[in-house]
C-alpha atoms as a PDB file:
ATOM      1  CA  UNK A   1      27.993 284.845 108.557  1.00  0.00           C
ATOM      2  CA  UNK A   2      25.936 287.968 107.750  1.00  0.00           C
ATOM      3  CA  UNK A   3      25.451 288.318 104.054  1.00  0.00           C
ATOM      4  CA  UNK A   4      23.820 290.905 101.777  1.00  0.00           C
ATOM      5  CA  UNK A   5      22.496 289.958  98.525  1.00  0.00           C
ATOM      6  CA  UNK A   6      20.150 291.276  95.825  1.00  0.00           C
ATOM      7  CA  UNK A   7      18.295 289.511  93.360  1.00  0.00           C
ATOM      8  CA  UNK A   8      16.286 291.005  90.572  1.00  0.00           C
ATOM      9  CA  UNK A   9      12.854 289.686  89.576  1.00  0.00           C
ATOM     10  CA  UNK A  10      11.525 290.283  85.958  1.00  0.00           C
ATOM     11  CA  UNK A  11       8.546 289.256  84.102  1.00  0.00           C
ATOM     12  CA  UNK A  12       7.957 289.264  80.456  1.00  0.00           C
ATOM     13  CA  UNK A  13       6.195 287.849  77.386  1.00  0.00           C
ATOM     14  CA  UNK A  14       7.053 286.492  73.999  1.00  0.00           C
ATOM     15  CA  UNK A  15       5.529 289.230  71.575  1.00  0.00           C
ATOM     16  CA  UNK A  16       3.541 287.469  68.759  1.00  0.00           C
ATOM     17  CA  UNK A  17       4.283 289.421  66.076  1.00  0.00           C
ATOM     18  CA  UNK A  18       8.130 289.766  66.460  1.00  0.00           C
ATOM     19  CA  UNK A  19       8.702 286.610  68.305  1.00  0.00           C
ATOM     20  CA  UNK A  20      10.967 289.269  70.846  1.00  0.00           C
ATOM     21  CA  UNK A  21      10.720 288.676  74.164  1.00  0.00           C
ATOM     22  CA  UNK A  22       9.130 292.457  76.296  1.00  0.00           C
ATOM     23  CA  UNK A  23      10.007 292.316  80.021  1.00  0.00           C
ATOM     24  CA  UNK A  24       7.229 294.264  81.523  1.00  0.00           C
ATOM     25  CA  UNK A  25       8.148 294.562  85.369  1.00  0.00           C
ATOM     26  CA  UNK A  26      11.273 294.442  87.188  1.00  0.00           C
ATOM     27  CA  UNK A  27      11.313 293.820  91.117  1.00  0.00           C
ATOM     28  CA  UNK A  28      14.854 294.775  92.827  1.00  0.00           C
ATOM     29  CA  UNK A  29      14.708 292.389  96.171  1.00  0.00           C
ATOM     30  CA  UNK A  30      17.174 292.500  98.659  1.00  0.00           C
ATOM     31  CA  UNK A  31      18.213 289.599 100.949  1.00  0.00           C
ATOM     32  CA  UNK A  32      20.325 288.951 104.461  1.00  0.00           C
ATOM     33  CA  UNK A  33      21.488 286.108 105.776  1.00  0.00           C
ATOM     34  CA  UNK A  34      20.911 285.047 109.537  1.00  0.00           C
ATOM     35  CA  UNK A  35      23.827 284.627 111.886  1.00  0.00           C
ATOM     36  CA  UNK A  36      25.245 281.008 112.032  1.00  0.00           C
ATOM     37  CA  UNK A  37      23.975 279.142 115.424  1.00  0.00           C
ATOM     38  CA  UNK A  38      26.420 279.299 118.372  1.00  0.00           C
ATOM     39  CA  UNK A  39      27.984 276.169 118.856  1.00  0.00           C
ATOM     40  CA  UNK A  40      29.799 274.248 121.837  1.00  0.00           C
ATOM     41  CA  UNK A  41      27.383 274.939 124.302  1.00  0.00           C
ATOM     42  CA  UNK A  42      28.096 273.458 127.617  1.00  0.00           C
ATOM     43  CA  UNK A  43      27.730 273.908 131.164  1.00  0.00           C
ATOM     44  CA  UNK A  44      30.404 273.707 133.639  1.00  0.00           C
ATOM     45  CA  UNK A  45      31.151 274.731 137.726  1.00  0.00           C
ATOM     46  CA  UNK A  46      27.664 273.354 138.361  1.00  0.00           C
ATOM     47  CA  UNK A  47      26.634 273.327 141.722  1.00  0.00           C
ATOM     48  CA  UNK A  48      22.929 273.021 143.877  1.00  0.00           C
ATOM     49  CA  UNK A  49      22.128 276.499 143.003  1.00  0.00           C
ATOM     50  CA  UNK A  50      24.341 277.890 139.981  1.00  0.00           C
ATOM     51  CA  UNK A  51      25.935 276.888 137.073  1.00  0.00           C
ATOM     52  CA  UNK A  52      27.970 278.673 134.234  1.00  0.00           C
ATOM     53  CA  UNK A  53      27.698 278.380 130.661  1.00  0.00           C
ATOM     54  CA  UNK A  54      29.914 278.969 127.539  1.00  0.00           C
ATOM     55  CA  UNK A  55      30.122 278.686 123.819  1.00  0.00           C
ATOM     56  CA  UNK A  56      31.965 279.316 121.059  1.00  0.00           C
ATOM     57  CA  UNK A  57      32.058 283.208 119.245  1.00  0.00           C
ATOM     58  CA  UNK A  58      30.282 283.787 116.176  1.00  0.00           C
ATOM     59  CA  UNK A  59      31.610 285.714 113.706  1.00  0.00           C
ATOM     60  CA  UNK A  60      30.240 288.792 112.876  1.00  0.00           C
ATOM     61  CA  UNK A  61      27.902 288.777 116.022  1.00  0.00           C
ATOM     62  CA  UNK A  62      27.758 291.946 118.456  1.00  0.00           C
ATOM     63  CA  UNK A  63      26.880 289.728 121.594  1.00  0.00           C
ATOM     64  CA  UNK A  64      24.679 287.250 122.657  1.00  0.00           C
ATOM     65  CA  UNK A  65      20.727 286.556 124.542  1.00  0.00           C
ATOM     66  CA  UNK A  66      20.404 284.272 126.882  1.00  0.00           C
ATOM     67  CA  UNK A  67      17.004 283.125 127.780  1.00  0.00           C
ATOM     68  CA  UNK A  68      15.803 280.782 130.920  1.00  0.00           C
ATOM     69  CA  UNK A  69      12.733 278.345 131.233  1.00  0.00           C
ATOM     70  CA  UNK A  70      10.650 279.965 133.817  1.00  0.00           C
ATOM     71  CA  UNK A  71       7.178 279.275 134.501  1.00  0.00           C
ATOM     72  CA  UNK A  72       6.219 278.452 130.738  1.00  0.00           C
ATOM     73  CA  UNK A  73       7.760 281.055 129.145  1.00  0.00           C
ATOM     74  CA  UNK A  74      11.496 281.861 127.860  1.00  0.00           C
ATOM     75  CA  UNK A  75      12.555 284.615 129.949  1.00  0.00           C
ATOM     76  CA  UNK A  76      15.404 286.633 128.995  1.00  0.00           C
ATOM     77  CA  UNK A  77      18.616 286.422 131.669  1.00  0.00           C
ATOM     78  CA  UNK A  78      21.631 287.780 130.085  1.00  0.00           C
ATOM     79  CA  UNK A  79      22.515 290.319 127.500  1.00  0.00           C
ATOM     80  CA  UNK A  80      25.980 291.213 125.840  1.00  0.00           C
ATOM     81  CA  UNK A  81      29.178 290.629 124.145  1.00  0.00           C
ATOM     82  CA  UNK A  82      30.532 287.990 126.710  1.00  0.00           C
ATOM     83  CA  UNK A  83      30.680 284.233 125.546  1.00  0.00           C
ATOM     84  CA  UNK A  84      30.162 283.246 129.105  1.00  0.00           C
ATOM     85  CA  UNK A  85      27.392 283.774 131.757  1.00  0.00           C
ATOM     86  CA  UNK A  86      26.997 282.936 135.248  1.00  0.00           C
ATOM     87  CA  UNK A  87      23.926 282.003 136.836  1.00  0.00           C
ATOM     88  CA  UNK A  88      22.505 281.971 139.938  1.00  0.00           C
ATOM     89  CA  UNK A  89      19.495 281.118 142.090  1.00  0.00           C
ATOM     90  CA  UNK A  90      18.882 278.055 140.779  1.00  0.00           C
ATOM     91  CA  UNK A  91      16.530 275.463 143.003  1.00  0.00           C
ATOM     92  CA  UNK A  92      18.619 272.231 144.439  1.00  0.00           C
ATOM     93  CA  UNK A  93      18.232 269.124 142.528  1.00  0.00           C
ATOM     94  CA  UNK A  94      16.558 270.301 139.159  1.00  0.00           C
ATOM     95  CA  UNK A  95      16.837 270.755 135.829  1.00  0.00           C
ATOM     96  CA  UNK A  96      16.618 274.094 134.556  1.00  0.00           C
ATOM     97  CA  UNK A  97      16.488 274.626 130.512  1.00  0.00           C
ATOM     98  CA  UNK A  98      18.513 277.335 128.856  1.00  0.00           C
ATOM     99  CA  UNK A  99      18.450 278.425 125.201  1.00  0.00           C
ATOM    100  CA  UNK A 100      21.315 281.653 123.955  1.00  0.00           C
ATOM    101  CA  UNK A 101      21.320 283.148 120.276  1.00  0.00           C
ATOM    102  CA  UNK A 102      24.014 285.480 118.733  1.00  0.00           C
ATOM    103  CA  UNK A 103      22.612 288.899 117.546  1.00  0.00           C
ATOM    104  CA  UNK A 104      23.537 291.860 115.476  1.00  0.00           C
ATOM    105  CA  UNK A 105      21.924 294.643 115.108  1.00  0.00           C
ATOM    106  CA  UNK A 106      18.472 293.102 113.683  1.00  0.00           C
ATOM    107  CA  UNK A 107      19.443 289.951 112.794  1.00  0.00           C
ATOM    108  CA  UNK A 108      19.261 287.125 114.692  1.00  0.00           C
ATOM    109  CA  UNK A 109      20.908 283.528 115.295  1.00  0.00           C
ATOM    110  CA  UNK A 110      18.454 280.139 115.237  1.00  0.00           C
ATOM    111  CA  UNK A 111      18.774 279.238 119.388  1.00  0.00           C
ATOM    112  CA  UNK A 112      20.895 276.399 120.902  1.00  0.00           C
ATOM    113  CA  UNK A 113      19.634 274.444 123.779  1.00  0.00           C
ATOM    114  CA  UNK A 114      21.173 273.247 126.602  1.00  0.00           C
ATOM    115  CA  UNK A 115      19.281 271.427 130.034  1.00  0.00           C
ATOM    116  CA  UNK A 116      21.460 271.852 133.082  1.00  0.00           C
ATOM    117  CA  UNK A 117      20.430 269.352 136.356  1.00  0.00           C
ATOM    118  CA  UNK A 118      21.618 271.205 139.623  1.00  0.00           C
ATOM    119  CA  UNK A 119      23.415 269.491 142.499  1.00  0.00           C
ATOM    120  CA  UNK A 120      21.273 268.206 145.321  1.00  0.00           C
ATOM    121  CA  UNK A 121      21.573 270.239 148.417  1.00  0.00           C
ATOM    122  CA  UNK A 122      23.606 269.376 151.270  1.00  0.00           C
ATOM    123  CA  UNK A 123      21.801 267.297 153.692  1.00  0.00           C
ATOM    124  CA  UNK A 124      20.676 268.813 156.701  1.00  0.00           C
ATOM    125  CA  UNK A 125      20.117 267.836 159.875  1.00  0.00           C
ATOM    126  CA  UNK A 126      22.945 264.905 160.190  1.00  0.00           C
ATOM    127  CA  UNK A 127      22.974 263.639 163.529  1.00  0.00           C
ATOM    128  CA  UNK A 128      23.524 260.594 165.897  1.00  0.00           C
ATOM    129  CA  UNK A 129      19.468 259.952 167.437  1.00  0.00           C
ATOM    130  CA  UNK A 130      21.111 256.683 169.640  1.00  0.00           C
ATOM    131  CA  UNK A 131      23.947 255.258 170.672  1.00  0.00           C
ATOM    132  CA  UNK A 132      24.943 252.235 172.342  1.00  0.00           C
ATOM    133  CA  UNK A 133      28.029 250.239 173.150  1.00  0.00           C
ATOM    134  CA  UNK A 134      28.229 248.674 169.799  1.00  0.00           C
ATOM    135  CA  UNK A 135      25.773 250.495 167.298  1.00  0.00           C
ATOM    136  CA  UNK A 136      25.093 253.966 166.550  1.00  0.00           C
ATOM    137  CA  UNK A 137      21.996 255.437 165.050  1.00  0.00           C
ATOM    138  CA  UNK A 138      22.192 258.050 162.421  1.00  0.00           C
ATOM    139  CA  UNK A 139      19.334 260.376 161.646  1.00  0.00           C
ATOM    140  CA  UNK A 140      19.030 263.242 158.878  1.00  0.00           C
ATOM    141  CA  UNK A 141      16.416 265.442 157.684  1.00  0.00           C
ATOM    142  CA  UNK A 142      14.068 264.799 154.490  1.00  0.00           C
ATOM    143  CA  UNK A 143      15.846 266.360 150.847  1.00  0.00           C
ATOM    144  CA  UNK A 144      12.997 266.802 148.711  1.00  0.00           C
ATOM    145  CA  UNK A 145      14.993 267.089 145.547  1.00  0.00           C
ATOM    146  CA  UNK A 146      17.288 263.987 145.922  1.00  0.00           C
ATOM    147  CA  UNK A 147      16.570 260.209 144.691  1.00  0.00           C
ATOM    148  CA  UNK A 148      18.321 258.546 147.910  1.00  0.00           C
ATOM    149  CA  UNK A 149      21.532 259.183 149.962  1.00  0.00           C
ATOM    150  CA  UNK A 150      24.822 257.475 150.592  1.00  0.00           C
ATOM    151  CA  UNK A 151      26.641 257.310 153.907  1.00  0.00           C
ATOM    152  CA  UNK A 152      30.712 256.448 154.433  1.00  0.00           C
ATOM    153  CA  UNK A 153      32.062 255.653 157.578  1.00  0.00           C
ATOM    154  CA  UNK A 154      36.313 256.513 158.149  1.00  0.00           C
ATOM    155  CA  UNK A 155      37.907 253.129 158.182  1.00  0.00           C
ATOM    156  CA  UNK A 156      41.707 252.896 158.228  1.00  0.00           C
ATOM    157  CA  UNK A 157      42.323 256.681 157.088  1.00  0.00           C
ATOM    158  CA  UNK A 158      39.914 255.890 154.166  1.00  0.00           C
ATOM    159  CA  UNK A 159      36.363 256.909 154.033  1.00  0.00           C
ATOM    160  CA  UNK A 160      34.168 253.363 153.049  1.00  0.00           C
ATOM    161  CA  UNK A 161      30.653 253.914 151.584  1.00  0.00           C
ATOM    162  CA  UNK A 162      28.238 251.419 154.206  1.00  0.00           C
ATOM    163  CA  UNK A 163      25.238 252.410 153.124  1.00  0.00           C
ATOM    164  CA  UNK A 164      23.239 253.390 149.932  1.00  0.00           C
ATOM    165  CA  UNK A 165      19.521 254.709 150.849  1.00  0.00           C
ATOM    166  CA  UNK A 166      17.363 254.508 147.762  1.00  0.00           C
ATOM    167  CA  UNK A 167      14.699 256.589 148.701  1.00  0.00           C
ATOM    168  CA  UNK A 168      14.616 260.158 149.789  1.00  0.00           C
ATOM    169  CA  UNK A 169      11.950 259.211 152.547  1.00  0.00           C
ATOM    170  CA  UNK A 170      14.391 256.751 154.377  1.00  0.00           C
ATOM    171  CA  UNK A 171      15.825 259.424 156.953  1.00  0.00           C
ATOM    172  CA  UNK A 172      17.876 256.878 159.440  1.00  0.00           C
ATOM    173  CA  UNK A 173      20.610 253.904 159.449  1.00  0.00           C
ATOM    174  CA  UNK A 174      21.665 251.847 162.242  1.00  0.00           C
ATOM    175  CA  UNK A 175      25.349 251.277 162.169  1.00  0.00           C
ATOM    176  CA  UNK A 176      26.291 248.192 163.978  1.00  0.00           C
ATOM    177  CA  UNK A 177      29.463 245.509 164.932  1.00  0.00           C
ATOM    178  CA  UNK A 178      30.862 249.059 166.786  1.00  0.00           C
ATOM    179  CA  UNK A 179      33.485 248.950 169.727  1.00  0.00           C
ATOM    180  CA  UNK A 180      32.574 250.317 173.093  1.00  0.00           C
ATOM    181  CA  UNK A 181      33.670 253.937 174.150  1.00  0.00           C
ATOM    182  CA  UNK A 182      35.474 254.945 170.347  1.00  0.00           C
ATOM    183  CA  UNK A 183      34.489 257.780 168.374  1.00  0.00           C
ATOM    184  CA  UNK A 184      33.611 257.380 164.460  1.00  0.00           C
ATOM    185  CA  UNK A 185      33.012 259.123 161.915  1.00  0.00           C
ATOM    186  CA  UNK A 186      30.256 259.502 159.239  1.00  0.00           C
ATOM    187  CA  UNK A 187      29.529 261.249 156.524  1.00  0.00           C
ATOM    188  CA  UNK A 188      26.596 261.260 154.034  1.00  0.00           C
ATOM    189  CA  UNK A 189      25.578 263.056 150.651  1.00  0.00           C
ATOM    190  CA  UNK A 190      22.514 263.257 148.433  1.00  0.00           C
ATOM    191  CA  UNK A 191      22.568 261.854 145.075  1.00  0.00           C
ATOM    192  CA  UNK A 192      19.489 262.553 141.996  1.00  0.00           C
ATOM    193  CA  UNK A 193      19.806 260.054 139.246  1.00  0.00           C
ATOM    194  CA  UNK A 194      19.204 262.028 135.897  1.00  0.00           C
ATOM    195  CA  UNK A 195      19.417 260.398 132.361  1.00  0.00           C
ATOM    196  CA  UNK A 196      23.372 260.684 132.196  1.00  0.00           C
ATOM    197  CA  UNK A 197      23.608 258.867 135.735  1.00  0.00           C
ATOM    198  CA  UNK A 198      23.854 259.974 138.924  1.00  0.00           C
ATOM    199  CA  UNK A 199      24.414 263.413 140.755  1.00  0.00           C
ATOM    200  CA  UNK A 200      25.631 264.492 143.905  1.00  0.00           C
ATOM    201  CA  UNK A 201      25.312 267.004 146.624  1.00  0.00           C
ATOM    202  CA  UNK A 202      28.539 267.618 149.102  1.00  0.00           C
ATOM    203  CA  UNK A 203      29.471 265.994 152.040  1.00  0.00           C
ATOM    204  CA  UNK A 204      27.896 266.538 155.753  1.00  0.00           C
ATOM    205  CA  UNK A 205      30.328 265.097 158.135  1.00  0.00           C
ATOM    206  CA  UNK A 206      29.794 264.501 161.971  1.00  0.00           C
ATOM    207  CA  UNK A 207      31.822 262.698 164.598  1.00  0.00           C
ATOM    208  CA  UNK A 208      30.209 259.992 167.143  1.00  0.00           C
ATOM    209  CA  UNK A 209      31.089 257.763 170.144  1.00  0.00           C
ATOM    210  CA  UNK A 210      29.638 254.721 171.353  1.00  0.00           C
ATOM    211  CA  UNK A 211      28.600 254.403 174.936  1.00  0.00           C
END
Protein backbone atom coordinates (compact mmCIF):
# COMPACT_ATOMS: atom_id res chain seq x y z
CA UNK A 1 0.00 0.00 0.00
CA UNK A 2 2.56 2.60 1.15
CA UNK A 3 5.28 3.00 -1.38
CA UNK A 4 8.51 5.02 -1.59
CA UNK A 5 9.90 6.00 -4.80
CA UNK A 6 12.42 8.45 -6.27
CA UNK A 7 12.61 9.82 -9.55
CA UNK A 8 15.36 11.98 -10.91
CA UNK A 9 14.69 15.04 -13.07
CA UNK A 10 17.44 16.32 -15.53
CA UNK A 11 17.62 18.96 -18.05
CA UNK A 12 20.05 19.40 -20.80
CA UNK A 13 20.92 20.72 -24.26
CA UNK A 14 22.36 19.48 -27.49
CA UNK A 15 25.81 21.42 -27.68
CA UNK A 16 26.24 22.91 -31.23
CA UNK A 17 29.57 22.46 -31.76
CA UNK A 18 30.01 18.78 -30.63
CA UNK A 19 26.54 17.67 -31.29
CA UNK A 20 26.98 16.07 -27.30
CA UNK A 21 24.26 16.33 -25.32
CA UNK A 22 25.33 18.72 -21.51
CA UNK A 23 22.78 17.97 -18.75
CA UNK A 24 22.83 21.14 -16.81
CA UNK A 25 20.52 20.45 -13.66
CA UNK A 26 19.56 17.44 -11.91
CA UNK A 27 16.43 17.43 -9.45
CA UNK A 28 16.36 14.21 -6.99
CA UNK A 29 12.34 14.02 -6.17
CA UNK A 30 11.01 11.72 -3.88
CA UNK A 31 7.47 10.22 -3.97
CA UNK A 32 4.85 8.16 -1.50
CA UNK A 33 2.05 6.51 -2.25
CA UNK A 34 -1.36 7.02 -0.31
CA UNK A 35 -2.93 4.17 1.60
CA UNK A 36 -5.46 2.07 -0.47
CA UNK A 37 -9.28 3.08 0.55
CA UNK A 38 -10.89 0.83 3.20
CA UNK A 39 -13.29 -1.30 1.72
CA UNK A 40 -16.50 -3.34 2.91
CA UNK A 41 -17.97 -0.74 4.77
CA UNK A 42 -21.23 -1.60 6.32
CA UNK A 43 -23.37 -1.02 9.14
CA UNK A 44 -24.89 -3.58 11.25
CA UNK A 45 -26.87 -3.95 15.03
CA UNK A 46 -28.70 -0.78 14.00
CA UNK A 47 -31.14 0.36 16.26
CA UNK A 48 -33.27 4.01 17.02
CA UNK A 49 -30.27 5.45 18.57
CA UNK A 50 -26.94 3.43 17.66
CA UNK A 51 -25.48 1.56 15.13
CA UNK A 52 -22.01 -0.19 14.59
CA UNK A 53 -19.81 -0.12 11.75
CA UNK A 54 -16.99 -2.30 10.23
CA UNK A 55 -14.62 -2.70 7.36
CA UNK A 56 -12.07 -4.49 6.07
CA UNK A 57 -8.01 -3.89 7.36
CA UNK A 58 -5.71 -2.15 5.22
CA UNK A 59 -2.47 -3.17 4.92
CA UNK A 60 0.15 -1.25 6.14
CA UNK A 61 -2.29 1.16 8.04
CA UNK A 62 -1.69 2.02 11.90
CA UNK A 63 -5.54 2.57 12.56
CA UNK A 64 -8.31 4.27 11.33
CA UNK A 65 -10.56 8.08 11.59
CA UNK A 66 -13.84 8.04 11.72
CA UNK A 67 -15.69 11.18 11.06
CA UNK A 68 -19.66 12.01 11.59
CA UNK A 69 -21.99 14.55 9.69
CA UNK A 70 -22.84 17.01 12.31
CA UNK A 71 -24.21 20.30 11.78
CA UNK A 72 -22.34 20.93 8.34
CA UNK A 73 -19.20 19.88 9.16
CA UNK A 74 -17.30 16.33 9.37
CA UNK A 75 -16.62 15.91 12.90
CA UNK A 76 -14.18 13.49 14.02
CA UNK A 77 -15.78 10.40 16.35
CA UNK A 78 -13.37 7.66 16.59
CA UNK A 79 -9.67 7.19 16.54
CA UNK A 80 -7.48 3.91 16.50
CA UNK A 81 -6.36 0.59 15.39
CA UNK A 82 -9.86 -1.15 15.73
CA UNK A 83 -11.75 -2.09 12.40
CA UNK A 84 -14.96 -1.63 14.25
CA UNK A 85 -16.72 1.29 16.08
CA UNK A 86 -19.75 1.65 18.00
CA UNK A 87 -21.87 4.53 18.04
CA UNK A 88 -24.19 6.04 20.04
CA UNK A 89 -26.63 8.90 20.55
CA UNK A 90 -28.01 8.85 17.46
CA UNK A 91 -31.67 10.73 16.97
CA UNK A 92 -34.73 8.10 16.20
CA UNK A 93 -35.71 7.79 12.68
CA UNK A 94 -32.75 9.53 10.74
CA UNK A 95 -30.12 9.21 8.66
CA UNK A 96 -26.87 10.04 9.92
CA UNK A 97 -23.73 10.11 7.31
CA UNK A 98 -20.41 8.60 8.23
CA UNK A 99 -17.13 8.73 6.29
CA UNK A 100 -13.62 6.51 8.00
CA UNK A 101 -10.03 6.66 6.31
CA UNK A 102 -6.98 4.42 7.18
CA UNK A 103 -3.87 6.42 8.37
CA UNK A 104 -0.21 6.02 8.98
CA UNK A 105 1.85 8.14 10.30
CA UNK A 106 1.31 11.16 7.67
CA UNK A 107 -0.23 9.55 5.09
CA UNK A 108 -3.59 9.24 4.56
CA UNK A 109 -6.39 6.94 2.87
CA UNK A 110 -9.08 8.68 0.17
CA UNK A 111 -12.53 8.35 2.65
CA UNK A 112 -15.36 5.77 2.21
CA UNK A 113 -18.89 6.73 2.80
CA UNK A 114 -21.50 5.10 4.31
CA UNK A 115 -25.38 6.72 5.29
CA UNK A 116 -26.90 4.79 8.14
CA UNK A 117 -31.06 5.44 8.70
CA UNK A 118 -31.82 4.77 12.50
CA UNK A 119 -34.81 2.78 13.75
CA UNK A 120 -37.92 4.74 14.60
CA UNK A 121 -38.54 4.97 18.26
CA UNK A 122 -40.88 2.92 20.09
CA UNK A 123 -44.24 4.37 20.18
CA UNK A 124 -45.34 5.89 23.19
CA UNK A 125 -48.28 6.37 24.76
CA UNK A 126 -50.27 3.03 23.50
CA UNK A 127 -53.47 2.88 25.10
CA UNK A 128 -57.21 1.83 24.88
CA UNK A 129 -59.21 5.74 24.92
CA UNK A 130 -62.87 3.57 24.61
CA UNK A 131 -64.27 0.55 24.88
CA UNK A 132 -67.47 -0.95 24.25
CA UNK A 133 -69.10 -4.34 24.01
CA UNK A 134 -67.91 -4.98 20.56
CA UNK A 135 -65.18 -2.31 19.55
CA UNK A 136 -62.25 -0.99 21.20
CA UNK A 137 -60.53 2.28 20.59
CA UNK A 138 -56.82 2.50 20.44
CA UNK A 139 -54.96 5.73 20.96
CA UNK A 140 -51.03 6.48 20.80
CA UNK A 141 -48.94 9.43 20.97
CA UNK A 142 -47.50 11.48 17.83
CA UNK A 143 -43.67 9.90 16.51
CA UNK A 144 -42.23 12.70 14.78
CA UNK A 145 -39.62 10.68 12.99
CA UNK A 146 -41.84 7.83 11.58
CA UNK A 147 -43.80 7.74 8.05
CA UNK A 148 -46.99 5.82 9.57
CA UNK A 149 -47.56 2.88 12.02
CA UNK A 150 -48.83 -0.65 11.88
CA UNK A 151 -51.01 -2.34 14.48
CA UNK A 152 -51.51 -6.48 14.95
CA UNK A 153 -54.07 -7.83 16.93
CA UNK A 154 -53.34 -11.80 18.62
CA UNK A 155 -55.61 -14.03 16.65
CA UNK A 156 -55.36 -17.80 17.15
CA UNK A 157 -51.79 -17.70 18.94
CA UNK A 158 -50.64 -15.61 15.89
CA UNK A 159 -50.24 -11.93 15.89
CA UNK A 160 -52.37 -10.52 12.45
CA UNK A 161 -51.39 -7.03 11.18
CA UNK A 162 -55.26 -5.05 11.03
CA UNK A 163 -54.16 -1.96 10.42
CA UNK A 164 -51.51 0.06 8.42
CA UNK A 165 -51.62 4.00 9.36
CA UNK A 166 -49.91 5.96 6.62
CA UNK A 167 -49.37 9.01 8.25
CA UNK A 168 -47.56 9.84 11.41
CA UNK A 169 -50.44 12.37 12.35
CA UNK A 170 -53.17 9.57 12.45
CA UNK A 171 -52.84 8.79 16.33
CA UNK A 172 -56.14 6.38 16.79
CA UNK A 173 -57.96 3.11 15.26
CA UNK A 174 -61.23 1.78 16.10
CA UNK A 175 -61.15 -1.94 16.27
CA UNK A 176 -64.50 -3.40 15.68
CA UNK A 177 -66.71 -7.00 15.11
CA UNK A 178 -65.26 -7.60 19.05
CA UNK A 179 -67.04 -10.07 21.55
CA UNK A 180 -68.47 -8.78 24.76
CA UNK A 181 -66.46 -9.10 28.12
CA UNK A 182 -62.92 -10.81 26.32
CA UNK A 183 -59.64 -9.37 26.61
CA UNK A 184 -57.36 -8.74 23.35
CA UNK A 185 -54.43 -7.91 22.56
CA UNK A 186 -52.65 -5.24 20.41
CA UNK A 187 -49.62 -4.29 19.48
CA UNK A 188 -48.26 -1.51 17.19
CA UNK A 189 -44.77 -0.29 15.76
CA UNK A 190 -43.47 2.67 13.77
CA UNK A 191 -42.17 2.20 10.40
CA UNK A 192 -39.92 5.24 8.12
CA UNK A 193 -39.80 4.32 4.51
CA UNK A 194 -36.16 5.17 3.29
CA UNK A 195 -34.89 4.50 -0.34
CA UNK A 196 -34.11 0.68 0.38
CA UNK A 197 -37.81 0.23 1.78
CA UNK A 198 -39.17 0.33 4.88
CA UNK A 199 -37.88 0.53 8.60
CA UNK A 200 -39.11 -0.32 11.81
CA UNK A 201 -39.20 0.59 15.41
CA UNK A 202 -40.08 -2.35 18.15
CA UNK A 203 -43.15 -3.47 19.36
CA UNK A 204 -45.48 -1.67 22.17
CA UNK A 205 -47.86 -4.25 23.34
CA UNK A 206 -50.98 -3.69 25.65
CA UNK A 207 -53.83 -5.93 26.69
CA UNK A 208 -57.71 -4.78 26.48
CA UNK A 209 -61.27 -5.97 27.33
CA UNK A 210 -64.45 -5.10 25.95
CA UNK A 211 -67.26 -4.01 28.18
Amino acid sequence: DITEYRFAVSSYYVDPITKNDVVTARCIVDVTTALSKISSLSASNVTSNSAVLKWSAVSSAEGYIVEQYKNGNWVQISSGSSTLVNISDLAPGSTVNFRVKAYSGAVNSAYSYIAVNTLPANVSGFKSTKQTSSAITLGWSKNANATGYQIEQLKSGKWVRISTVTSNSTVSRTVTGLSHGNSYKFRIRAYKTTDSGNIYSGYTTITVRTL
